[in-house]
PDB file of N, CA and C in Angstrom:
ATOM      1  N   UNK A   1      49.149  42.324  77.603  1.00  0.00           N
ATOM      2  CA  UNK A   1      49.414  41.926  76.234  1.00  0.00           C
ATOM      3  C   UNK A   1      48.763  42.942  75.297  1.00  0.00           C
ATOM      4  N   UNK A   2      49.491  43.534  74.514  1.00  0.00           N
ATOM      5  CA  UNK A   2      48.652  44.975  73.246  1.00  0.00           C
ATOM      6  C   UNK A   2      48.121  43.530  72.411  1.00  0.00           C
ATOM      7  N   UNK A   3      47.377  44.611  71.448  1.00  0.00           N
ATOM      8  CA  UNK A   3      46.710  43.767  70.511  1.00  0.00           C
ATOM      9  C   UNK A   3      47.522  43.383  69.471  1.00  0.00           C
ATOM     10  N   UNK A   4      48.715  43.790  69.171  1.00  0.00           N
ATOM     11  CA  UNK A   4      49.331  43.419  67.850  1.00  0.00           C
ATOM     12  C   UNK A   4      50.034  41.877  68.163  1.00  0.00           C
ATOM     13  N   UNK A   5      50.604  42.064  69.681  1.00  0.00           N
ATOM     14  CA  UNK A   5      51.013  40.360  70.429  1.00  0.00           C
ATOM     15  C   UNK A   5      49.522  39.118  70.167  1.00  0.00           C
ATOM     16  N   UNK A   6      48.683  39.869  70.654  1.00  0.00           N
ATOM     17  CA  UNK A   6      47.239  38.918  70.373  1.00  0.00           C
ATOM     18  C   UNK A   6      47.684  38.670  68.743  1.00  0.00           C
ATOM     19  N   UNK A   7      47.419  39.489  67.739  1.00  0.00           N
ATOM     20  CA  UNK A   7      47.181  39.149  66.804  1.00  0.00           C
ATOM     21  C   UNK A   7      48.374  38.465  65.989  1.00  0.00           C
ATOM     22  N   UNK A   8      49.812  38.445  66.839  1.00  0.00           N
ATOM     23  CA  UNK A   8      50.648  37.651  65.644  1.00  0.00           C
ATOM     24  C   UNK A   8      50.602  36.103  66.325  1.00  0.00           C
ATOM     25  N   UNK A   9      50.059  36.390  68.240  1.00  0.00           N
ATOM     26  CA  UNK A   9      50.084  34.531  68.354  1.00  0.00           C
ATOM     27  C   UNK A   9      48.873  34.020  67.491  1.00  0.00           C
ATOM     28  N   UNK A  10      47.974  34.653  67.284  1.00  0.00           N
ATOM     29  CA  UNK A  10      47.061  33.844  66.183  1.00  0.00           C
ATOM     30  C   UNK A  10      47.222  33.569  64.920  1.00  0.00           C
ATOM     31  N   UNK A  11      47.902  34.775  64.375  1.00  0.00           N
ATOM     32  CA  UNK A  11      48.094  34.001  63.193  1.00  0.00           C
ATOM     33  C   UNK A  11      49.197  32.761  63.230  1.00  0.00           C
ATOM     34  N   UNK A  12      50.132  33.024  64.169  1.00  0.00           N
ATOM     35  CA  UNK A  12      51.343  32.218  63.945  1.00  0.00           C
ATOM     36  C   UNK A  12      51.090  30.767  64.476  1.00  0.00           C
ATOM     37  N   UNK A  13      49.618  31.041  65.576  1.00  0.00           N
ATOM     38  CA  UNK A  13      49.644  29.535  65.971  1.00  0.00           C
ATOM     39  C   UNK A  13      47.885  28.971  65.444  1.00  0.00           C
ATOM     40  N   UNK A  14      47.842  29.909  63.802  1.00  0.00           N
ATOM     41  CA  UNK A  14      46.815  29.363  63.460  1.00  0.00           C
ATOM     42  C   UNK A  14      47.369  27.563  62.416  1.00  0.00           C
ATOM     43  N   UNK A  15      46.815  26.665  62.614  1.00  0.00           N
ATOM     44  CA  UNK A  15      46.771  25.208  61.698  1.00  0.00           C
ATOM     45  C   UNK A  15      46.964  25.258  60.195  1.00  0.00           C
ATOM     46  N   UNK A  16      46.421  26.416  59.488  1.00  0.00           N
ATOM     47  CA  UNK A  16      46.207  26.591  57.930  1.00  0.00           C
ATOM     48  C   UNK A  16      47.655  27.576  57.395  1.00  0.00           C
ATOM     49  N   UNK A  17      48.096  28.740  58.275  1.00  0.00           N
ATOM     50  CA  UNK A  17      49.510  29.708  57.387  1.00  0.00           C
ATOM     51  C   UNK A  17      50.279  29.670  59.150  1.00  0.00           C
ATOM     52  N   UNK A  18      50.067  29.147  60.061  1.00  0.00           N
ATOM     53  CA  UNK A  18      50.996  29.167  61.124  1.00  0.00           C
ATOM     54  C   UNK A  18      52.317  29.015  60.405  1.00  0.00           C
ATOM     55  N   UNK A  19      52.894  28.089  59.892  1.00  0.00           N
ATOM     56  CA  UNK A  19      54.028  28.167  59.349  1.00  0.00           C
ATOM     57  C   UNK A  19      54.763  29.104  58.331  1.00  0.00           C
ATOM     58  N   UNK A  20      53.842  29.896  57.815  1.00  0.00           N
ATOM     59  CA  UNK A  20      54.118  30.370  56.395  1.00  0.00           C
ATOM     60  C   UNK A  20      54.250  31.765  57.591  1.00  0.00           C
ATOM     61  N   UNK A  21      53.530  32.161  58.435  1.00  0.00           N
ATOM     62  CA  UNK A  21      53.526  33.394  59.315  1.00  0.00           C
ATOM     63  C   UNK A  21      54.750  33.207  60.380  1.00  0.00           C
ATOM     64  N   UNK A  22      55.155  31.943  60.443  1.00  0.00           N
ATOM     65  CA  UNK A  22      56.396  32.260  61.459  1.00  0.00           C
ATOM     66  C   UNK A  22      57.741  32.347  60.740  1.00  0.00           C
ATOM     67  N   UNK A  23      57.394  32.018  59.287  1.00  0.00           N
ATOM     68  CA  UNK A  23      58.795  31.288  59.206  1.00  0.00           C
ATOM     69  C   UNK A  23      59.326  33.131  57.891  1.00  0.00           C
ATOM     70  N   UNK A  24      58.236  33.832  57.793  1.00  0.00           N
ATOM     71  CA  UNK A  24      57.913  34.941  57.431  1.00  0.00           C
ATOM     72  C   UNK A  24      58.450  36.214  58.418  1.00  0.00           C
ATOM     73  N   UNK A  25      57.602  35.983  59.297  1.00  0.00           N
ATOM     74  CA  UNK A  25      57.600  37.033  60.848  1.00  0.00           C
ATOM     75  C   UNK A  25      59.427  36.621  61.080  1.00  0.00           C
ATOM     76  N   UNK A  26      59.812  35.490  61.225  1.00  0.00           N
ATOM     77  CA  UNK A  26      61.392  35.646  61.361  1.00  0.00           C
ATOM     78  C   UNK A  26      62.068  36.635  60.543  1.00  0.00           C
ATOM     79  N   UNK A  27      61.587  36.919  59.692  1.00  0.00           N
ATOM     80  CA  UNK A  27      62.711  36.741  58.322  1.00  0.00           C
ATOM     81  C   UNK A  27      62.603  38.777  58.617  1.00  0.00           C
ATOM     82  N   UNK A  28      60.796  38.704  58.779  1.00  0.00           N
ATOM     83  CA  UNK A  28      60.750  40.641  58.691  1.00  0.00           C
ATOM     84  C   UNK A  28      61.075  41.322  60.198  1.00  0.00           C
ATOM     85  N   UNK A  29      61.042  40.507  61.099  1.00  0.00           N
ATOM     86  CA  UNK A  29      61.744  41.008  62.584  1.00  0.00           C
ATOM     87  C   UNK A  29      63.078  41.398  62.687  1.00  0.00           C
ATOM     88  N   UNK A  30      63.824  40.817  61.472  1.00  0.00           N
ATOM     89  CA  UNK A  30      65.199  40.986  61.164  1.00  0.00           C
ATOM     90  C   UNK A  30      65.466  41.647  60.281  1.00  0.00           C
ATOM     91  N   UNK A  31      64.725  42.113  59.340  1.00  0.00           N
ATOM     92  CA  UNK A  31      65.315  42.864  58.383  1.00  0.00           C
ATOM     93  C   UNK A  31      64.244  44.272  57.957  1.00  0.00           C
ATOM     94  N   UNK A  32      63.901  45.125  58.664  1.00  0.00           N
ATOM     95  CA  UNK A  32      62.843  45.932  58.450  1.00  0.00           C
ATOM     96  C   UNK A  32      62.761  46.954  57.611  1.00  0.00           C
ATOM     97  N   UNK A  33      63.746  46.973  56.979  1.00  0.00           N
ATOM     98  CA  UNK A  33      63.969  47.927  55.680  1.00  0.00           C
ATOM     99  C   UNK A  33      63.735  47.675  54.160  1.00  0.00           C
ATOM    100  N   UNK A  34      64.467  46.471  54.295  1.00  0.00           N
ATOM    101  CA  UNK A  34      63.806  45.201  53.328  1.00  0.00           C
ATOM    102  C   UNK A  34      62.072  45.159  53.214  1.00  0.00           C
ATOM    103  N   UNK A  35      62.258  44.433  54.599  1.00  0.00           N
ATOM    104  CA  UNK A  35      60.620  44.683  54.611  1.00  0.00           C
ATOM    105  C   UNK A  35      59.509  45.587  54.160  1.00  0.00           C
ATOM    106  N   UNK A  36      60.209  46.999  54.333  1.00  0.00           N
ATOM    107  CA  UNK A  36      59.431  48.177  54.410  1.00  0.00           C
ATOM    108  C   UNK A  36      59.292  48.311  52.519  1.00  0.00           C
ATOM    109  N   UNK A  37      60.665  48.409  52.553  1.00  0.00           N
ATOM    110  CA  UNK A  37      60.541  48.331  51.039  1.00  0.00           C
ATOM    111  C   UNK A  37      59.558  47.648  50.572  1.00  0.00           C
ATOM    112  N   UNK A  38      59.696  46.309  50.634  1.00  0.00           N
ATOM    113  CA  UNK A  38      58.536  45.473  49.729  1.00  0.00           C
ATOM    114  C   UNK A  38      57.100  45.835  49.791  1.00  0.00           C
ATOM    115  N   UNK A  39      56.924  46.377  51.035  1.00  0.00           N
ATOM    116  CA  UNK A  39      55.304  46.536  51.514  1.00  0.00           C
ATOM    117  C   UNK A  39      54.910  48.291  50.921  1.00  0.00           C
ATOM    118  N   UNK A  40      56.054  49.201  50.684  1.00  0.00           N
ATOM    119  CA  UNK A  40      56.353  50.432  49.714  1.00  0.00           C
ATOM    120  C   UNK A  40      55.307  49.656  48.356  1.00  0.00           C
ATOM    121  N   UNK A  41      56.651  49.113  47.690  1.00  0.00           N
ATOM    122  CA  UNK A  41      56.384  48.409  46.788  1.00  0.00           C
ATOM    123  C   UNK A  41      54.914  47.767  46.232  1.00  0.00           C
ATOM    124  N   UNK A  42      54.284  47.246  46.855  1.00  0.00           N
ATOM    125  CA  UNK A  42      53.301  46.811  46.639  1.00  0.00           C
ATOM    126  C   UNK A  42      52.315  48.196  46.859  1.00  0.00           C
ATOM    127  N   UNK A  43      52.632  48.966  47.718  1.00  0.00           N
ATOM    128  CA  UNK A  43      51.598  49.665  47.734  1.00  0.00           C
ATOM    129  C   UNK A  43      51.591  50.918  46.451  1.00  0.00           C
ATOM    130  N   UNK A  44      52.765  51.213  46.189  1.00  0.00           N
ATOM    131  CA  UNK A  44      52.927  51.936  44.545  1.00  0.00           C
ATOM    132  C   UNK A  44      52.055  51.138  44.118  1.00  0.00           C
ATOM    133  N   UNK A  45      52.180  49.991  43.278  1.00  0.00           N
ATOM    134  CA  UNK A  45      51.581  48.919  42.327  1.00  0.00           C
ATOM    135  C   UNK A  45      50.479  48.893  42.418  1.00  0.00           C
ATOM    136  N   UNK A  46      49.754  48.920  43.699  1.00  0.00           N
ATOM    137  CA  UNK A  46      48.099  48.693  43.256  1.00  0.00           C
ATOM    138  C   UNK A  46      47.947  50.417  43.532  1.00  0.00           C
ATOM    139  N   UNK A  47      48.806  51.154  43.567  1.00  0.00           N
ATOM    140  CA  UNK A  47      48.409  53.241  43.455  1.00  0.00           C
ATOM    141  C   UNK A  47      47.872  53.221  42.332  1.00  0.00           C
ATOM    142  N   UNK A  48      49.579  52.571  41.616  1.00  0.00           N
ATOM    143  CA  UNK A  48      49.587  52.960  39.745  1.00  0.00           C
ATOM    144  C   UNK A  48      48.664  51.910  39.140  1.00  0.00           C
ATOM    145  N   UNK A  49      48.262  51.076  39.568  1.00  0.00           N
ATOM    146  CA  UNK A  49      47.119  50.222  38.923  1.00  0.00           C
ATOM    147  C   UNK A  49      45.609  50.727  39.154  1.00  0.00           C
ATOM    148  N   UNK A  50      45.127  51.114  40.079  1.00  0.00           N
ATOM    149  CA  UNK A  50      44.170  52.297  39.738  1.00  0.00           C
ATOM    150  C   UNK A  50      44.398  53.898  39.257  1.00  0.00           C
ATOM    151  N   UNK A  51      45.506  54.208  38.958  1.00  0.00           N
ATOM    152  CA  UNK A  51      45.771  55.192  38.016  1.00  0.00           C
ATOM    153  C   UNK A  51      45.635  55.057  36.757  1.00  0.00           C
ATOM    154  N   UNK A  52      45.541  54.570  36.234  1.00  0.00           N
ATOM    155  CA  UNK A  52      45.350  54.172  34.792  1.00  0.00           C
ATOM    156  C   UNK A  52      46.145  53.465  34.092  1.00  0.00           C
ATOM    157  N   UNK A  53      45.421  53.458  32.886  1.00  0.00           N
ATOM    158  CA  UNK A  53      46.508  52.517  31.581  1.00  0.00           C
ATOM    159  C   UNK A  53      47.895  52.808  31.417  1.00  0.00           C
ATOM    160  N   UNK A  54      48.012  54.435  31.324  1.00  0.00           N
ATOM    161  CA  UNK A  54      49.747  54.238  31.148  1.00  0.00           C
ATOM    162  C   UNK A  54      50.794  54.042  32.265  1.00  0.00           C
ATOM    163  N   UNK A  55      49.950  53.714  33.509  1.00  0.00           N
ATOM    164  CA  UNK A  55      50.921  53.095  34.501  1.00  0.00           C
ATOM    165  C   UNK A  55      50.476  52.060  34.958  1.00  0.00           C
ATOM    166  N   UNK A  56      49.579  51.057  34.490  1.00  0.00           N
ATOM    167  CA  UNK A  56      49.229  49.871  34.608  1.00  0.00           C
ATOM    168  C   UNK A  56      50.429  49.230  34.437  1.00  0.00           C
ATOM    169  N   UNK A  57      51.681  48.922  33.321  1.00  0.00           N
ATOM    170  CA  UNK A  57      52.515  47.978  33.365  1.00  0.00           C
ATOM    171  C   UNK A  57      53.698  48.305  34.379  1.00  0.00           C
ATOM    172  N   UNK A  58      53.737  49.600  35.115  1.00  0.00           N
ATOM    173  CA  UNK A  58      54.937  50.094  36.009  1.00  0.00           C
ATOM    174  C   UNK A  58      54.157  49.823  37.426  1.00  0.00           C
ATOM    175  N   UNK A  59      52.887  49.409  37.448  1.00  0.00           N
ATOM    176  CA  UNK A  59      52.240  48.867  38.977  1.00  0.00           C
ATOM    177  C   UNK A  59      52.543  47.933  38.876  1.00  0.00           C
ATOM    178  N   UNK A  60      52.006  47.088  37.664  1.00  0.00           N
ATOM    179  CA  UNK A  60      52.317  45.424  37.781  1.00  0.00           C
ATOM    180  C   UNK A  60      53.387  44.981  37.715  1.00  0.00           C
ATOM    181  N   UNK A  61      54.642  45.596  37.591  1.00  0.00           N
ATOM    182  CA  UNK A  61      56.378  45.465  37.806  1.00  0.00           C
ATOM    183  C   UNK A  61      56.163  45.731  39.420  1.00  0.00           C
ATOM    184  N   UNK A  62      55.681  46.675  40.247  1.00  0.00           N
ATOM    185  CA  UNK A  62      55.916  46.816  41.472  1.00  0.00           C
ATOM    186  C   UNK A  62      55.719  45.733  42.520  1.00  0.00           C
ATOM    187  N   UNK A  63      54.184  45.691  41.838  1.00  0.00           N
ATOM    188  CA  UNK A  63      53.520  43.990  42.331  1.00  0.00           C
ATOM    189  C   UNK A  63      54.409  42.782  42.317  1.00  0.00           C
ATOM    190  N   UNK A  64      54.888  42.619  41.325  1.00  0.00           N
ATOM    191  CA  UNK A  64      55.802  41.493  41.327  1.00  0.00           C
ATOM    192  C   UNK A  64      56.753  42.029  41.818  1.00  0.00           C
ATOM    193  N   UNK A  65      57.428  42.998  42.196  1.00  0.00           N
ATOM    194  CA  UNK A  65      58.795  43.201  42.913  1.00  0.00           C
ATOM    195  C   UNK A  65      58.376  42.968  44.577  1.00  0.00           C
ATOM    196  N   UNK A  66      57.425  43.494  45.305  1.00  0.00           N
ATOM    197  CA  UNK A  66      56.750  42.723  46.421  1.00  0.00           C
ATOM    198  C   UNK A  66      56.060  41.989  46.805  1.00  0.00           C
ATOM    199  N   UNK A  67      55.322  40.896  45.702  1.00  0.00           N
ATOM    200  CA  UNK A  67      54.981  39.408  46.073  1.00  0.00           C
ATOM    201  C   UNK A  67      56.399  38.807  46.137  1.00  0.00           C
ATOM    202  N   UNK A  68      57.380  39.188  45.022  1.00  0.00           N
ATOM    203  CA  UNK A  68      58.655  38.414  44.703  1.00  0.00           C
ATOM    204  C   UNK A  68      59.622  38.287  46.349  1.00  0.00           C
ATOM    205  N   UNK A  69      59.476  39.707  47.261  1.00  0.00           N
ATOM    206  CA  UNK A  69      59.858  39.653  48.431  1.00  0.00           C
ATOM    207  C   UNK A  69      59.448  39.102  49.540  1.00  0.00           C
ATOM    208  N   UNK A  70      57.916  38.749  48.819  1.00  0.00           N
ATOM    209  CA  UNK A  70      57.359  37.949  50.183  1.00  0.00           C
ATOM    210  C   UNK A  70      57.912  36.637  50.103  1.00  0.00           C
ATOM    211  N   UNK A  71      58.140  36.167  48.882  1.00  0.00           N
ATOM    212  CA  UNK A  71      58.478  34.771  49.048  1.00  0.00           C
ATOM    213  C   UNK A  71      59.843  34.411  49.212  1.00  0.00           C
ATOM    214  N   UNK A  72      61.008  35.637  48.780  1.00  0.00           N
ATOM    215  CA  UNK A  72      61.982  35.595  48.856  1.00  0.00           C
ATOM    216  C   UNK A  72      62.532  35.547  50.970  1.00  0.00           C
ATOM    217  N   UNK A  73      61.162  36.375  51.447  1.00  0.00           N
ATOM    218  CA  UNK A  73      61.118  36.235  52.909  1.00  0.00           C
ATOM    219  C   UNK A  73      60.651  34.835  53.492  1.00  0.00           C
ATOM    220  N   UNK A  74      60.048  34.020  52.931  1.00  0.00           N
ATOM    221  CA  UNK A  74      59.914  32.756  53.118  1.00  0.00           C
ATOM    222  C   UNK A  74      60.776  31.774  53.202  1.00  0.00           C
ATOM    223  N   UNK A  75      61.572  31.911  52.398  1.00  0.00           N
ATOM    224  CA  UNK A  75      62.582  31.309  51.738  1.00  0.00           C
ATOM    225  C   UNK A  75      63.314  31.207  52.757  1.00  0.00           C
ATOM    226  N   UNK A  76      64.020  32.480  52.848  1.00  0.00           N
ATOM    227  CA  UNK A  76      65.093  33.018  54.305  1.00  0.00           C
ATOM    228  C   UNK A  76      64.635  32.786  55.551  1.00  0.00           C
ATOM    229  N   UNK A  77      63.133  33.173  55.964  1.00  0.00           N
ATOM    230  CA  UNK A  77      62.985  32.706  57.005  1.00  0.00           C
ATOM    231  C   UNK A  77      63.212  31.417  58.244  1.00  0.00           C
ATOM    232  N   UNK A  78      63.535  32.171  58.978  1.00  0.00           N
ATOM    233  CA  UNK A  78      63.880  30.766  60.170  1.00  0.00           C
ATOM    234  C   UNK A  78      62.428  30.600  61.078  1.00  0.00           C
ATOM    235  N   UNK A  79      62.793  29.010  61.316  1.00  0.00           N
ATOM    236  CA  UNK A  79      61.598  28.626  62.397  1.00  0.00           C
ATOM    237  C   UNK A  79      61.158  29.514  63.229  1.00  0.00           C
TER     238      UNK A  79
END
């Protein structure tokens, strides 16, 4: 078993986000471009948010364009 198998049966069969991690992990096993994007996304947003003031409001558009995908992956996700 690698460690990344260890680490998604725990989260997925942890009591507190087990559900929120499986029903998630469905949604990005299937669509990894999507995925990639959003996790892009977020990572611009907090770049340009320690870059300064005049790209503080074009990070915090990014931010919300990949929290907005995480939940939009929730949503879609299957059991």
């Amino acid at each position: 078993m690698k460690d990344y198998d260890v680490l998604d049966t725990f989260f997925c069969n942890n009591l507190s986000i087990g559900k929120v991690m499986r029903r998630m992990y469905a949604y990005f096993k299937k669509h990894t471009a999507i995925t990639d994007a959003m996790h892009v996304s977020l990572g611009l947003g907090i770049g340009l948010l320690i870059a300064g003031s005049v790209w503080f409001y074009v990070g915090f558009v990014f931010i919300i364009i990949g929290l907005l995908g995480h939940i939009y992956a929730f949503i879609r996700g299957g059991e």
